[in-house]
C-alpha atoms as a PDB file:
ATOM      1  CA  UNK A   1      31.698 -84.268  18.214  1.00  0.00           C
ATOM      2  CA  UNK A   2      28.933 -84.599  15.753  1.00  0.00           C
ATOM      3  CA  UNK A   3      27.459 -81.907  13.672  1.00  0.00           C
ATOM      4  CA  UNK A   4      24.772 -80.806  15.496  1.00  0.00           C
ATOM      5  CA  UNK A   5      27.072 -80.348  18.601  1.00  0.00           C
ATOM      6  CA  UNK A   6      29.394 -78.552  16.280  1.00  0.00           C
ATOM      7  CA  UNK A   7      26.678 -75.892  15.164  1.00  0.00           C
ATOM      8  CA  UNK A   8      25.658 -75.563  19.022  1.00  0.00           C
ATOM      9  CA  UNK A   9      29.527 -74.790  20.608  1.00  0.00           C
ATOM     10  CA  UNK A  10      29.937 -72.784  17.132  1.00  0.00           C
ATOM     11  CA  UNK A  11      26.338 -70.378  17.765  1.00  0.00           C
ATOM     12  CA  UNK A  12      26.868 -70.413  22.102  1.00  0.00           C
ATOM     13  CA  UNK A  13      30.974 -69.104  21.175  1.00  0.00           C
ATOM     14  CA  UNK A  14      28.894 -66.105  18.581  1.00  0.00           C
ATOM     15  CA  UNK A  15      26.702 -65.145  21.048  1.00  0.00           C
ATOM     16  CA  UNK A  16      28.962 -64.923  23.620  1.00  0.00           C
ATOM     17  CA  UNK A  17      31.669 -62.819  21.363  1.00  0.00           C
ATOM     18  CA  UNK A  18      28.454 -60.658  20.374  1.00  0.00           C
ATOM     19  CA  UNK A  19      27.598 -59.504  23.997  1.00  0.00           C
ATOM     20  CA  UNK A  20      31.248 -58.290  25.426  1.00  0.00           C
ATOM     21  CA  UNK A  21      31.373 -54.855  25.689  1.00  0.00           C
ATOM     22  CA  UNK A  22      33.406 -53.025  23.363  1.00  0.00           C
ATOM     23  CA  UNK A  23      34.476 -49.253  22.299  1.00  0.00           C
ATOM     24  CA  UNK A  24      32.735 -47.752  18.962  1.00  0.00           C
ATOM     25  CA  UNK A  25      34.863 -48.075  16.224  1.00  0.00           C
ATOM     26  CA  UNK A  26      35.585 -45.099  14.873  1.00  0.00           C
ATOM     27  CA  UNK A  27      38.841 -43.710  13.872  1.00  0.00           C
ATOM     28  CA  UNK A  28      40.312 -40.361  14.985  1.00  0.00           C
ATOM     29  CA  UNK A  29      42.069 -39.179  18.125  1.00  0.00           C
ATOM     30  CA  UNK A  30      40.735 -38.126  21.615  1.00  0.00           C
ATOM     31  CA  UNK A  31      39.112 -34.663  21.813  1.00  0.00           C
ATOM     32  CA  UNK A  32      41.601 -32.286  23.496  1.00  0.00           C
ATOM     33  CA  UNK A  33      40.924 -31.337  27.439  1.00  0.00           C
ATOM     34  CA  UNK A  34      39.950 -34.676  28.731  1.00  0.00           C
ATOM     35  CA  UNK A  35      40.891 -37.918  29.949  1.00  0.00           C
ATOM     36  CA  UNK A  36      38.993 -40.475  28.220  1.00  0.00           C
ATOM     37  CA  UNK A  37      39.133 -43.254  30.863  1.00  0.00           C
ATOM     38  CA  UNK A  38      39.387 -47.062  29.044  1.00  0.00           C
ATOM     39  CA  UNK A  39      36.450 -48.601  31.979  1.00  0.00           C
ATOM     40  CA  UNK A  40      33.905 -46.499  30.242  1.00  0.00           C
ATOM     41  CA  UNK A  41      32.607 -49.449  27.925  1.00  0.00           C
ATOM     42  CA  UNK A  42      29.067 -50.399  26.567  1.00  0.00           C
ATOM     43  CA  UNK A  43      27.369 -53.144  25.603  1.00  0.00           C
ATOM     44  CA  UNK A  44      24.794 -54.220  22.556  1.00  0.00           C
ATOM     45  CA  UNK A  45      22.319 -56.466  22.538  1.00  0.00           C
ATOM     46  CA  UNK A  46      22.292 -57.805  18.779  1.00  0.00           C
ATOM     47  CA  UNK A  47      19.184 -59.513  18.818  1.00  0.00           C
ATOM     48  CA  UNK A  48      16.609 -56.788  19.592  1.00  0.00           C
ATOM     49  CA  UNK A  49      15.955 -52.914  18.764  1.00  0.00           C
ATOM     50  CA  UNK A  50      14.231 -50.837  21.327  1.00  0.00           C
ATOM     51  CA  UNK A  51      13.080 -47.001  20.400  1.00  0.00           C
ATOM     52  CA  UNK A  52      11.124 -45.053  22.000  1.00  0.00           C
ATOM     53  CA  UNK A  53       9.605 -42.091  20.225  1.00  0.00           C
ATOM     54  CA  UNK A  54       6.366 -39.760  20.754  1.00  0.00           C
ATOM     55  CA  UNK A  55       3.101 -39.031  19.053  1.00  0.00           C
ATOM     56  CA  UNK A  56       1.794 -36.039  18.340  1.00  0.00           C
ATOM     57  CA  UNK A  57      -1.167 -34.155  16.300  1.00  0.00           C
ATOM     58  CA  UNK A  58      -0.365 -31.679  13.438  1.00  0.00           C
ATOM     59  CA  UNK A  59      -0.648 -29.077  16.067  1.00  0.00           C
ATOM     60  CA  UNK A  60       1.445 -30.692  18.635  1.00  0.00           C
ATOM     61  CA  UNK A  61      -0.292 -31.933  20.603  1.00  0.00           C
ATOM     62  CA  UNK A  62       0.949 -35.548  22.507  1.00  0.00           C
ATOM     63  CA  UNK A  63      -1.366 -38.691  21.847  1.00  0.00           C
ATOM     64  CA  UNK A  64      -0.599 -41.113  24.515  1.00  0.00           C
ATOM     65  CA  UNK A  65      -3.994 -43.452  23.756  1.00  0.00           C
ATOM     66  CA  UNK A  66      -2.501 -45.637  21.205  1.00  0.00           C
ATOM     67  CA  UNK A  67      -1.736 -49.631  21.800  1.00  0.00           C
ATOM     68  CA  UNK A  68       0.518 -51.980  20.246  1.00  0.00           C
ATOM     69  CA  UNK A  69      -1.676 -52.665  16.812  1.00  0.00           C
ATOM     70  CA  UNK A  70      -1.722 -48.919  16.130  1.00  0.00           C
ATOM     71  CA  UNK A  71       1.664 -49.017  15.158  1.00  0.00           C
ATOM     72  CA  UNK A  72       4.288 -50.788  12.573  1.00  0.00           C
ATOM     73  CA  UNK A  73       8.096 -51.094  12.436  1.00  0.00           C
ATOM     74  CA  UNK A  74       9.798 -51.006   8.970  1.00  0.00           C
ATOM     75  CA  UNK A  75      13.481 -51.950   8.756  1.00  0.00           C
ATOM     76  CA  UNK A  76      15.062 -53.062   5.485  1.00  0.00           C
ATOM     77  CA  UNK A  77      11.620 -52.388   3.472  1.00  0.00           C
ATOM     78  CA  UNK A  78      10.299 -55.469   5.705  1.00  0.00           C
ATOM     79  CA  UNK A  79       7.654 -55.021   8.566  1.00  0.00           C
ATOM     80  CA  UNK A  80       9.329 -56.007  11.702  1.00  0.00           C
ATOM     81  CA  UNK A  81       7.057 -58.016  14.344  1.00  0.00           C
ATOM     82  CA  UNK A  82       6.762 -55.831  17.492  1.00  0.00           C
ATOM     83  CA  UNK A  83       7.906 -58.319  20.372  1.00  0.00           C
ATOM     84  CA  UNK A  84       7.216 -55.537  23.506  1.00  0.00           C
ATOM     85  CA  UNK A  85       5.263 -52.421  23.942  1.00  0.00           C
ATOM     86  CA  UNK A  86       4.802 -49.987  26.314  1.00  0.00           C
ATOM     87  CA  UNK A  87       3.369 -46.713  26.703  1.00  0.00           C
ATOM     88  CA  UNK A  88       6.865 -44.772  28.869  1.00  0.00           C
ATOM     89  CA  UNK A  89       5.451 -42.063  30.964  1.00  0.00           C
ATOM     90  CA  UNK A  90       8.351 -41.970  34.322  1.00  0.00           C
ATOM     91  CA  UNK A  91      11.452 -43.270  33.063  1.00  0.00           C
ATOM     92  CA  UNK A  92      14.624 -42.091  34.624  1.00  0.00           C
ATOM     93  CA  UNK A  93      16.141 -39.314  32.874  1.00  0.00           C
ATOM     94  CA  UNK A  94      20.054 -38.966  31.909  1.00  0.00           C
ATOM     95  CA  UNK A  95      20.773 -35.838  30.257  1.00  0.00           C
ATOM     96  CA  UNK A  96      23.750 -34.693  28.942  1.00  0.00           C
ATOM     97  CA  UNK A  97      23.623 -30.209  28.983  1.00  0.00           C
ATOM     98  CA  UNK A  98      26.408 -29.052  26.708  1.00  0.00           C
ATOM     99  CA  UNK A  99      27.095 -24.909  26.768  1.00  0.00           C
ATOM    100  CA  UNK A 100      28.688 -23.679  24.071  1.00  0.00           C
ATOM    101  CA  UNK A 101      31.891 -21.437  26.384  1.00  0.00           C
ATOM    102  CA  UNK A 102      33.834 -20.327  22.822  1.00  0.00           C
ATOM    103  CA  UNK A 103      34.638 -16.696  21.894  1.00  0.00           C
ATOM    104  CA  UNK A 104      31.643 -17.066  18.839  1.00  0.00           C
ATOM    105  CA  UNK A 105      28.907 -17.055  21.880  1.00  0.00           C
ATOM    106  CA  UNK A 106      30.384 -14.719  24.557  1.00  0.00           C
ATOM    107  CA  UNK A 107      28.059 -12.227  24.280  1.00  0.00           C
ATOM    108  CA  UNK A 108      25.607 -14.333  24.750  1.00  0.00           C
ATOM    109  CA  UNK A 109      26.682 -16.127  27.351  1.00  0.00           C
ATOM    110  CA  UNK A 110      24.473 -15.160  30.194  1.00  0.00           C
ATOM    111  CA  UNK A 111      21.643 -16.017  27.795  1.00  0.00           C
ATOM    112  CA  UNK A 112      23.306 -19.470  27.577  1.00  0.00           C
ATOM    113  CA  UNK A 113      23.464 -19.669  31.055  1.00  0.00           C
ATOM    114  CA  UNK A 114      20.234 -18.699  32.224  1.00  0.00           C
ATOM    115  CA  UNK A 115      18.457 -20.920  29.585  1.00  0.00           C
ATOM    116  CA  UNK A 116      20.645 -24.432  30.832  1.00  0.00           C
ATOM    117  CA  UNK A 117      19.522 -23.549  34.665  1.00  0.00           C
ATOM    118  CA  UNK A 118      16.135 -23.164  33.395  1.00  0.00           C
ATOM    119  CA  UNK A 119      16.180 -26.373  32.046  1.00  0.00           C
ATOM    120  CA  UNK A 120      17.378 -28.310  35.035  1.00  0.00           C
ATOM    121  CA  UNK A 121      14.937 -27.325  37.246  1.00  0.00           C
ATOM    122  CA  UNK A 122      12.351 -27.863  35.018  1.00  0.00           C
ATOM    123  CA  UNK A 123      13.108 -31.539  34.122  1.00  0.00           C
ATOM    124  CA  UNK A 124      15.438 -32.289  36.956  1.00  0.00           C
ATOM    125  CA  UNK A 125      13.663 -34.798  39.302  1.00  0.00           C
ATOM    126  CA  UNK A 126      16.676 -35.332  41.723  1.00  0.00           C
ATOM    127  CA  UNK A 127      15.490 -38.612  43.494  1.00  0.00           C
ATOM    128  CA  UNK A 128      15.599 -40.391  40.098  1.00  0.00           C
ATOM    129  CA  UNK A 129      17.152 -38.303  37.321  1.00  0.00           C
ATOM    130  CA  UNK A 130      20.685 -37.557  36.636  1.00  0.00           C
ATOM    131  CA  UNK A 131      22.469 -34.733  34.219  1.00  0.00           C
ATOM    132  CA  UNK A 132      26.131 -33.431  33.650  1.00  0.00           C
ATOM    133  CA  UNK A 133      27.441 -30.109  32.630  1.00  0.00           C
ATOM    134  CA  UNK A 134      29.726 -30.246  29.880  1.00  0.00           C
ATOM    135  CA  UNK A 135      31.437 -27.179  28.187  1.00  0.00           C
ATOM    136  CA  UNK A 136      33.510 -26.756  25.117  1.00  0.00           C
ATOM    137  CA  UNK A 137      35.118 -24.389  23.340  1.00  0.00           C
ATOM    138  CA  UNK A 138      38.902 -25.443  22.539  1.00  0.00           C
ATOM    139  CA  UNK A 139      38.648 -27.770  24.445  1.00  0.00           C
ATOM    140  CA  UNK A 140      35.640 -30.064  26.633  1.00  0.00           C
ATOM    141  CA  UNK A 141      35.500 -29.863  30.439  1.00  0.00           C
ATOM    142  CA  UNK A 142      33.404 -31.319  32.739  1.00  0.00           C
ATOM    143  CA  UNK A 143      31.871 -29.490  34.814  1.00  0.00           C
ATOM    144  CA  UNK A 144      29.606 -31.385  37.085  1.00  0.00           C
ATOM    145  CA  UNK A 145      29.397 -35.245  36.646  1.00  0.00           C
ATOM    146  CA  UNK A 146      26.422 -37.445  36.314  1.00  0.00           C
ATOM    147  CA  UNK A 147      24.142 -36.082  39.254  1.00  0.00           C
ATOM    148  CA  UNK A 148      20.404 -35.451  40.732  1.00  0.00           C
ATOM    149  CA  UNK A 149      21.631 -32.879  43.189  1.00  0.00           C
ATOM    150  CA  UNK A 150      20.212 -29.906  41.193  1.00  0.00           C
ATOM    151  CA  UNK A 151      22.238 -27.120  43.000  1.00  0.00           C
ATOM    152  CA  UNK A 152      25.760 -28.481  41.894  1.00  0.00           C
ATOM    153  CA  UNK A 153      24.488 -28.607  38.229  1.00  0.00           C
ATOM    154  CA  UNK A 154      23.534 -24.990  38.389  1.00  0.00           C
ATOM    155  CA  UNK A 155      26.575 -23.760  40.464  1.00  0.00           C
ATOM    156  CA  UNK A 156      28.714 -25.782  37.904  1.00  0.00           C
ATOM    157  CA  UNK A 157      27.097 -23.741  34.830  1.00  0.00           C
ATOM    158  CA  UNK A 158      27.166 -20.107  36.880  1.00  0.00           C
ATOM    159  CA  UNK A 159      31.170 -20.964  36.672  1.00  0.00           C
ATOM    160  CA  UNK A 160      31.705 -21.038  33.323  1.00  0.00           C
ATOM    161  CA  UNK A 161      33.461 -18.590  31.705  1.00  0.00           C
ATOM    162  CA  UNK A 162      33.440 -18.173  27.801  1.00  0.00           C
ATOM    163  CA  UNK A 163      36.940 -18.238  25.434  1.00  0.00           C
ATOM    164  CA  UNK A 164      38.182 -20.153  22.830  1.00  0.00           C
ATOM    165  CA  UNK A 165      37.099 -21.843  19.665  1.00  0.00           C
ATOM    166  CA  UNK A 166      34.494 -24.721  19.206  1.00  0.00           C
ATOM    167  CA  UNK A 167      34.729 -27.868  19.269  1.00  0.00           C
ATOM    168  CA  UNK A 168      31.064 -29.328  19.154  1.00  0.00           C
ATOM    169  CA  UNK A 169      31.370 -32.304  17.598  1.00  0.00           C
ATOM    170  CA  UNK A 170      33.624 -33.221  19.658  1.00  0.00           C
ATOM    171  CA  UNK A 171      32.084 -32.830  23.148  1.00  0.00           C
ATOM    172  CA  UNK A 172      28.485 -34.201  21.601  1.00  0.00           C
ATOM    173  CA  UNK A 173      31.064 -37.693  20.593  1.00  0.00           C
ATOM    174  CA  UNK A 174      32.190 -37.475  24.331  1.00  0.00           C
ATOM    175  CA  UNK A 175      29.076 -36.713  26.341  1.00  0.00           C
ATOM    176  CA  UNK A 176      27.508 -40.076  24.219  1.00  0.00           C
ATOM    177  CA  UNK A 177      30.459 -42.201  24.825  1.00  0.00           C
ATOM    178  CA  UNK A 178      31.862 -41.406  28.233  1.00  0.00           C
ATOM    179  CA  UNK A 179      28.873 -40.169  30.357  1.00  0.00           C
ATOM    180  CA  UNK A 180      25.588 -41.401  28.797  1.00  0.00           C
ATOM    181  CA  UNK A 181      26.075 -44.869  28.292  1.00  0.00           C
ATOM    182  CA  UNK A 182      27.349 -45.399  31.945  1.00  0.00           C
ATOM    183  CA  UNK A 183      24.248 -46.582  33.086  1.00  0.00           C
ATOM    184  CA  UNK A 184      22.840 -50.406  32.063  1.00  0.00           C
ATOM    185  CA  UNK A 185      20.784 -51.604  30.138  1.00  0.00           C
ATOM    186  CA  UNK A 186      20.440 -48.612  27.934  1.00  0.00           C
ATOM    187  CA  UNK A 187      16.317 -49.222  27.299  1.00  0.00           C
ATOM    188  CA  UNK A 188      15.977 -48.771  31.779  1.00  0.00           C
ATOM    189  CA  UNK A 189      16.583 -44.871  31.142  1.00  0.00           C
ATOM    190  CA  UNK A 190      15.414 -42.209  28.722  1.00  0.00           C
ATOM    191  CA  UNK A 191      18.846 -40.700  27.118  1.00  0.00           C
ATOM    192  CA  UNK A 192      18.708 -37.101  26.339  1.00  0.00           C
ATOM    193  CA  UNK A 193      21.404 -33.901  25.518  1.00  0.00           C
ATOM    194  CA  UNK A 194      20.353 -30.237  25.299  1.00  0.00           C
ATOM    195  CA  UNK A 195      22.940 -28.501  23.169  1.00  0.00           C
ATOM    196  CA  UNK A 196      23.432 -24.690  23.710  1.00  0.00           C
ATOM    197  CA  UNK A 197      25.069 -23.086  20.463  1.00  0.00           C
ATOM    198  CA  UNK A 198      25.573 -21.453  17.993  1.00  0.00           C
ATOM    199  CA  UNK A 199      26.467 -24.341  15.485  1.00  0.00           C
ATOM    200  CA  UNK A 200      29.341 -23.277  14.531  1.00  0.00           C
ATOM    201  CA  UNK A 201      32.399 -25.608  14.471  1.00  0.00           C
ATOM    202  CA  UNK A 202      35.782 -24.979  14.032  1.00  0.00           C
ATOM    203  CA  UNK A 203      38.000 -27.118  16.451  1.00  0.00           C
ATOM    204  CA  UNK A 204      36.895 -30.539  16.648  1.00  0.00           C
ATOM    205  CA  UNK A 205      39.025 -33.805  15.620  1.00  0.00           C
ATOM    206  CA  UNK A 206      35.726 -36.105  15.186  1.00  0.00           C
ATOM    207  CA  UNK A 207      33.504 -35.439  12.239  1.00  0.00           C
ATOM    208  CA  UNK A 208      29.651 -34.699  12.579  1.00  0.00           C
ATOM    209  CA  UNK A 209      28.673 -37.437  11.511  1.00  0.00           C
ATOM    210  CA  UNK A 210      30.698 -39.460  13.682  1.00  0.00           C
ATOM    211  CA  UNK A 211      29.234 -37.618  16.674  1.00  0.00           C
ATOM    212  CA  UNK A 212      25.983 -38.278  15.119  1.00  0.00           C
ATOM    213  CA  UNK A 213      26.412 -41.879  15.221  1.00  0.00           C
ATOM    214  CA  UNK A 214      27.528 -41.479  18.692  1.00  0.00           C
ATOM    215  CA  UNK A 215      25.058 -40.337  19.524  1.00  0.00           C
ATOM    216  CA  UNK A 216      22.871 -43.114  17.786  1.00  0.00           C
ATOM    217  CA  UNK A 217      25.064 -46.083  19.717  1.00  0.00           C
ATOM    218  CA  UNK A 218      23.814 -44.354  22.587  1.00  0.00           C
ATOM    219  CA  UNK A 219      19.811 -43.956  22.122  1.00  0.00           C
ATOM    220  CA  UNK A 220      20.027 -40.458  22.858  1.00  0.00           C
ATOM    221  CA  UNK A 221      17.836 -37.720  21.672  1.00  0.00           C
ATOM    222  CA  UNK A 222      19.551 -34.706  20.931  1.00  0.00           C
ATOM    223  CA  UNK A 223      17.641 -30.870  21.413  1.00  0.00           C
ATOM    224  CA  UNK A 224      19.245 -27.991  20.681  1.00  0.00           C
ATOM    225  CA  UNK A 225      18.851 -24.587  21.845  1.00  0.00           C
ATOM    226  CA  UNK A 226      20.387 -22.073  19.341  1.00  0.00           C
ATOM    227  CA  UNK A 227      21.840 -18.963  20.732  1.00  0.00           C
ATOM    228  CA  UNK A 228      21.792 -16.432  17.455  1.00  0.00           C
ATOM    229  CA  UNK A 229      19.904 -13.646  18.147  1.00  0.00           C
ATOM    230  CA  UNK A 230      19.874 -12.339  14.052  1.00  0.00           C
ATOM    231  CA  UNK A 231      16.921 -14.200  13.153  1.00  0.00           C
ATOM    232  CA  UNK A 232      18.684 -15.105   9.624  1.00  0.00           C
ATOM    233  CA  UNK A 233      19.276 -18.529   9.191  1.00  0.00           C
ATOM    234  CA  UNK A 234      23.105 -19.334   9.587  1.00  0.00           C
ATOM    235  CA  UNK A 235      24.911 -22.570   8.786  1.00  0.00           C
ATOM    236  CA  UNK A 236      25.188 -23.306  12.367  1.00  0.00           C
ATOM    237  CA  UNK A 237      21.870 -23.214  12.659  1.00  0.00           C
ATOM    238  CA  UNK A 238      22.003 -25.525  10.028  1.00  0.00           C
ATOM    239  CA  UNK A 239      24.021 -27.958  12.072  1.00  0.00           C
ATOM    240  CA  UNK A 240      22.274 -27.798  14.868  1.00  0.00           C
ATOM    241  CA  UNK A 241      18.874 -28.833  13.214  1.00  0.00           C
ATOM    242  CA  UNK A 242      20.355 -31.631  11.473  1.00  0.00           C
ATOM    243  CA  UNK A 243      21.560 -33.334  14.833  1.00  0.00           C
ATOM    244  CA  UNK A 244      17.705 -33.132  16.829  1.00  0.00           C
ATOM    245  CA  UNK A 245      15.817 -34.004  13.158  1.00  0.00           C
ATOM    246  CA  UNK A 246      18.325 -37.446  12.919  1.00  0.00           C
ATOM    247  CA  UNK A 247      17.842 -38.398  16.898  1.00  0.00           C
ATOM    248  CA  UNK A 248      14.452 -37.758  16.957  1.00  0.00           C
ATOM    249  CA  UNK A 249      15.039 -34.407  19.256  1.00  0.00           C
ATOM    250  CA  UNK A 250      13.808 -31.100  18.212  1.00  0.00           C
ATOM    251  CA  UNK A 251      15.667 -27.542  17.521  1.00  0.00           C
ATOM    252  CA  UNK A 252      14.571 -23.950  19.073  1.00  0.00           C
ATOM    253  CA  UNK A 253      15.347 -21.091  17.883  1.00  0.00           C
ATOM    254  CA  UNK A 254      14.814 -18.680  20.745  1.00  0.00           C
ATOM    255  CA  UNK A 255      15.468 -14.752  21.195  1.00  0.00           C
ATOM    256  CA  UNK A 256      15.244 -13.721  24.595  1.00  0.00           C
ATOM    257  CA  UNK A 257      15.213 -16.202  27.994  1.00  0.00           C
ATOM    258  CA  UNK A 258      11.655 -15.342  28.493  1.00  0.00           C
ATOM    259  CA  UNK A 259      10.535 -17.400  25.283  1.00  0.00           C
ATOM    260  CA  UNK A 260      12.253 -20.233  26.460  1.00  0.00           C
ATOM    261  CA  UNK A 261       9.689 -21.466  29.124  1.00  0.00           C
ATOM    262  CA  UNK A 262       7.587 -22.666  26.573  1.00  0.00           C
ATOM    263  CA  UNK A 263      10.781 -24.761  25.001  1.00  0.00           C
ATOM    264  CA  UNK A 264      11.539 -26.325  28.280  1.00  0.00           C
ATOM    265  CA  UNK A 265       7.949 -27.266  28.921  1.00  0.00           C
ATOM    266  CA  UNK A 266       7.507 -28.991  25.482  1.00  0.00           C
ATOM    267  CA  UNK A 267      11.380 -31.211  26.099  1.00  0.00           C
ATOM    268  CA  UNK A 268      10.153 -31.796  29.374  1.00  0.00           C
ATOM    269  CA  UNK A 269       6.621 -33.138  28.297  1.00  0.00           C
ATOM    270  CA  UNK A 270       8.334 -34.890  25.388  1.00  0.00           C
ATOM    271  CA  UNK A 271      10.597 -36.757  27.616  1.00  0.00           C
ATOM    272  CA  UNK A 272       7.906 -38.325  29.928  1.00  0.00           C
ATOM    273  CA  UNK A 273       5.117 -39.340  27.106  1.00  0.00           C
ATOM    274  CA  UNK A 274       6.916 -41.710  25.003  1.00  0.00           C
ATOM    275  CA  UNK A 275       6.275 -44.859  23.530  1.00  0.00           C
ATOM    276  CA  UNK A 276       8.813 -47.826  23.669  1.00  0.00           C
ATOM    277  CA  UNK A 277       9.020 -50.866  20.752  1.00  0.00           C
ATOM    278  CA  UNK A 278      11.599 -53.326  21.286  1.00  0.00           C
ATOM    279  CA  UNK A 279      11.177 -56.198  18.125  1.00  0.00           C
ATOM    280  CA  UNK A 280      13.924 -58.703  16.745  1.00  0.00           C
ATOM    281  CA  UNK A 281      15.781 -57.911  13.756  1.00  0.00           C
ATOM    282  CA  UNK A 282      14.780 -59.696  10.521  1.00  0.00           C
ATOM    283  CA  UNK A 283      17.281 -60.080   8.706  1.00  0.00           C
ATOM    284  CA  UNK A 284      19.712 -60.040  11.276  1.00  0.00           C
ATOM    285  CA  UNK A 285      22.711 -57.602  10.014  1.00  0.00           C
ATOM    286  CA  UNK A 286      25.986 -57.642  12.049  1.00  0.00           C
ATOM    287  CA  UNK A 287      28.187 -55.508   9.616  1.00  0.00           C
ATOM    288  CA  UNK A 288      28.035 -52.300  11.868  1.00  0.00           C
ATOM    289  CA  UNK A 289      26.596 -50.640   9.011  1.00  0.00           C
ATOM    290  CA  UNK A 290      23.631 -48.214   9.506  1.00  0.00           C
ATOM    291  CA  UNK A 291      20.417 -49.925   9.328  1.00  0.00           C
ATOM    292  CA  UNK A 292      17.152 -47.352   8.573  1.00  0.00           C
ATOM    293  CA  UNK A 293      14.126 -47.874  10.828  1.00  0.00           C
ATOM    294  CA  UNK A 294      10.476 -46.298  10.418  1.00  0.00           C
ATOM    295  CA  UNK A 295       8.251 -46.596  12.888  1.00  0.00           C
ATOM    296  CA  UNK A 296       4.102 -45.423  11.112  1.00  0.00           C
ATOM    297  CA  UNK A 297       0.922 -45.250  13.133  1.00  0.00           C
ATOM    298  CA  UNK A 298      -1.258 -47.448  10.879  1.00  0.00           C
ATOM    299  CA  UNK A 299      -4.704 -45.750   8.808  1.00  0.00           C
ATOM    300  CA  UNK A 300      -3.659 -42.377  11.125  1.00  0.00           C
ATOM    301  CA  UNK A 301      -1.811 -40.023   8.416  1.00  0.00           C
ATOM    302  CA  UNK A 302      -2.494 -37.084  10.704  1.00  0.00           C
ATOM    303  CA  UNK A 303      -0.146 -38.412  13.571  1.00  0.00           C
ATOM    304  CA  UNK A 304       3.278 -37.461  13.323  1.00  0.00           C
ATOM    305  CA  UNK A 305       5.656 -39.964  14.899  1.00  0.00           C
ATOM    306  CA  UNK A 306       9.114 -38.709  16.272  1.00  0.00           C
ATOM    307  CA  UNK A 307      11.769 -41.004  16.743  1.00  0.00           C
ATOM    308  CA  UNK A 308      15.888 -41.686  15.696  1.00  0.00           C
ATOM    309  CA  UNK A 309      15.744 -42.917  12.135  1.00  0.00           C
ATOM    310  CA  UNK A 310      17.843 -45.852  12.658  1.00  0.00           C
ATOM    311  CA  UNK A 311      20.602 -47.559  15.005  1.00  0.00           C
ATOM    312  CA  UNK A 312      24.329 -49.344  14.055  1.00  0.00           C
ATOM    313  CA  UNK A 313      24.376 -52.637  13.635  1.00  0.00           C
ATOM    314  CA  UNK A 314      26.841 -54.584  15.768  1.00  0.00           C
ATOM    315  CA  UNK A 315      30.352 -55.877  14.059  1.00  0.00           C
ATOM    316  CA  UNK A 316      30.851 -59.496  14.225  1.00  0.00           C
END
């Protein structure tokens, strides 16, 4: 075999070892109260990036006029070259709604509850979207799998009952791994989680920044929704802001169901006027090390662009 044959069965064998699916490495054990079933598996493609991310005003406001030269990618200080565009206006939804069920938030609860049903049927188109319930306190239980039939999911969340401690991180590390990567290939759907809580942590066996990055290996956007009512900042609070500003989400701070609508209106919106970039890597990193992205609207400082600020690199 000469060389050139050598460096072709050598790069054919490293692609092919790149695209088998695998399980995110990250040490720690299972959360407590479920099953974490070894099928659940996803898969990376190494050689592109896609984000999609929204444009808005300083007031708000969504700009959905802008084309492919309106916009650059930075990764590694170098300008990335922009392979596909599209402006994303229907893509099938998979949400993730996580309710806080500890002893910290029970009474609160039917505030909890009432905002997550709210939620569904605002965003819930059943023909093409799905969404599952998950609660956690102690421990995480399912409470209505990955679904478009809109009366289960409510049903599901009118039968929780609150008790326990919290274990947050955990169940955001779960919902990512098990439930929202089980649809392929991860840039066909628009991967969301609402988290309803108060922040506060005190059970969980993975870190937050491991649920973070989680949560990054599977493009979702994380919104939370937090449920303390004192209007003084709390480290919770805290918490909660930290996950939606790192996945591109946002963080609400509500007081009473009624000021919700306007919340649900703006995820809603949010979800269904996005932009999608998918570009090539250059350099190519496959150290599964965190790799910082920036996507700018060119000559435009008075756009704000919202997007996750970067995505894992695959291990080779």
């Amino acid at each position: 075999m000469n060389r050139a044959s050598r460096f072709l069965l050598f790069f054919a064998m490293a692609l092919a070892a790149w695209a088998q699916p695998a399980r995110p490495r990250l040490a720690g054990p299972e959360p407590a109260g479920v099953e974490l079933d070894e099928k659940t598996r996803f898969t990376l493609d190494v050689t592109r990036v896609n984000i999609l991310f929204t444009v808005s005003d300083r007031k708000g406001r969504f700009v959905t006029n802008l084309t492919k030269d309106d916009f650059e990618v930075i990764e590694s200080k170098q300008r990335q070259n922009i392979l596909e565009f599209t402006a994303e206006s229907d893509l099938p939804l998979r949400l993730a709604i996580l309710i806080d069920t500890s002893n910290s938030v029970r009474d609160r609860f039917r505030f909890q509850q009432e905002a997550a049903i709210e939620f569904i049927n605002s965003v819930m188109r059943p023909a093409v979207d799905k969404a599952v319930i998950v609660s956690f306190d102690t421990a995480i239980n399912v409470a209505a799998e990955l679904t478009g039939d809109v009366e289960r999911l409510a049903e599901a969340i009118r039968e929780l009952r609150p008790g326990g401690g919290t274990a947050l991180y955990d169940a955001i590390f779960f919902a990512c791994r098990d439930k929202l990567m089980q649809d392929q290939p991860l840039h066909k759907f628009r991967r969301a989680m609402v988290v309803l809580s108060d922040g506060e942590d005190n059970q969980s066996r993975y870190t937050r920044d491991q649920a973070l990055e989680m949560a990054h290996r599977a493009d979702a956007v994380i919104y939370t929704i937090s449920t303390n009512i004192s209007r003084v900042q709390t480290p919770g609070d805290r918490v909660l802001r930290y996950f939606a500003e790192e996945t591109g989400g946002l963080v609400f701070f509500p007081f009473k169901v009624e000021d919700l609508a306007q919340s649900f209106e703006n995820i809603a919106n949010e979800l269904r006027h996005q932009y999608n970039i998918l570009y090539r890597p250059d350099p190519l990193f496959t150290d599964g090390r965190y790799q910082p992205v920036s996507i700018r609207v060119k000559n435009q400082r008075n756009l704000v662009v919202r997007a996750r600020k970067g995505y894992y690199a695959p291990m080779l």
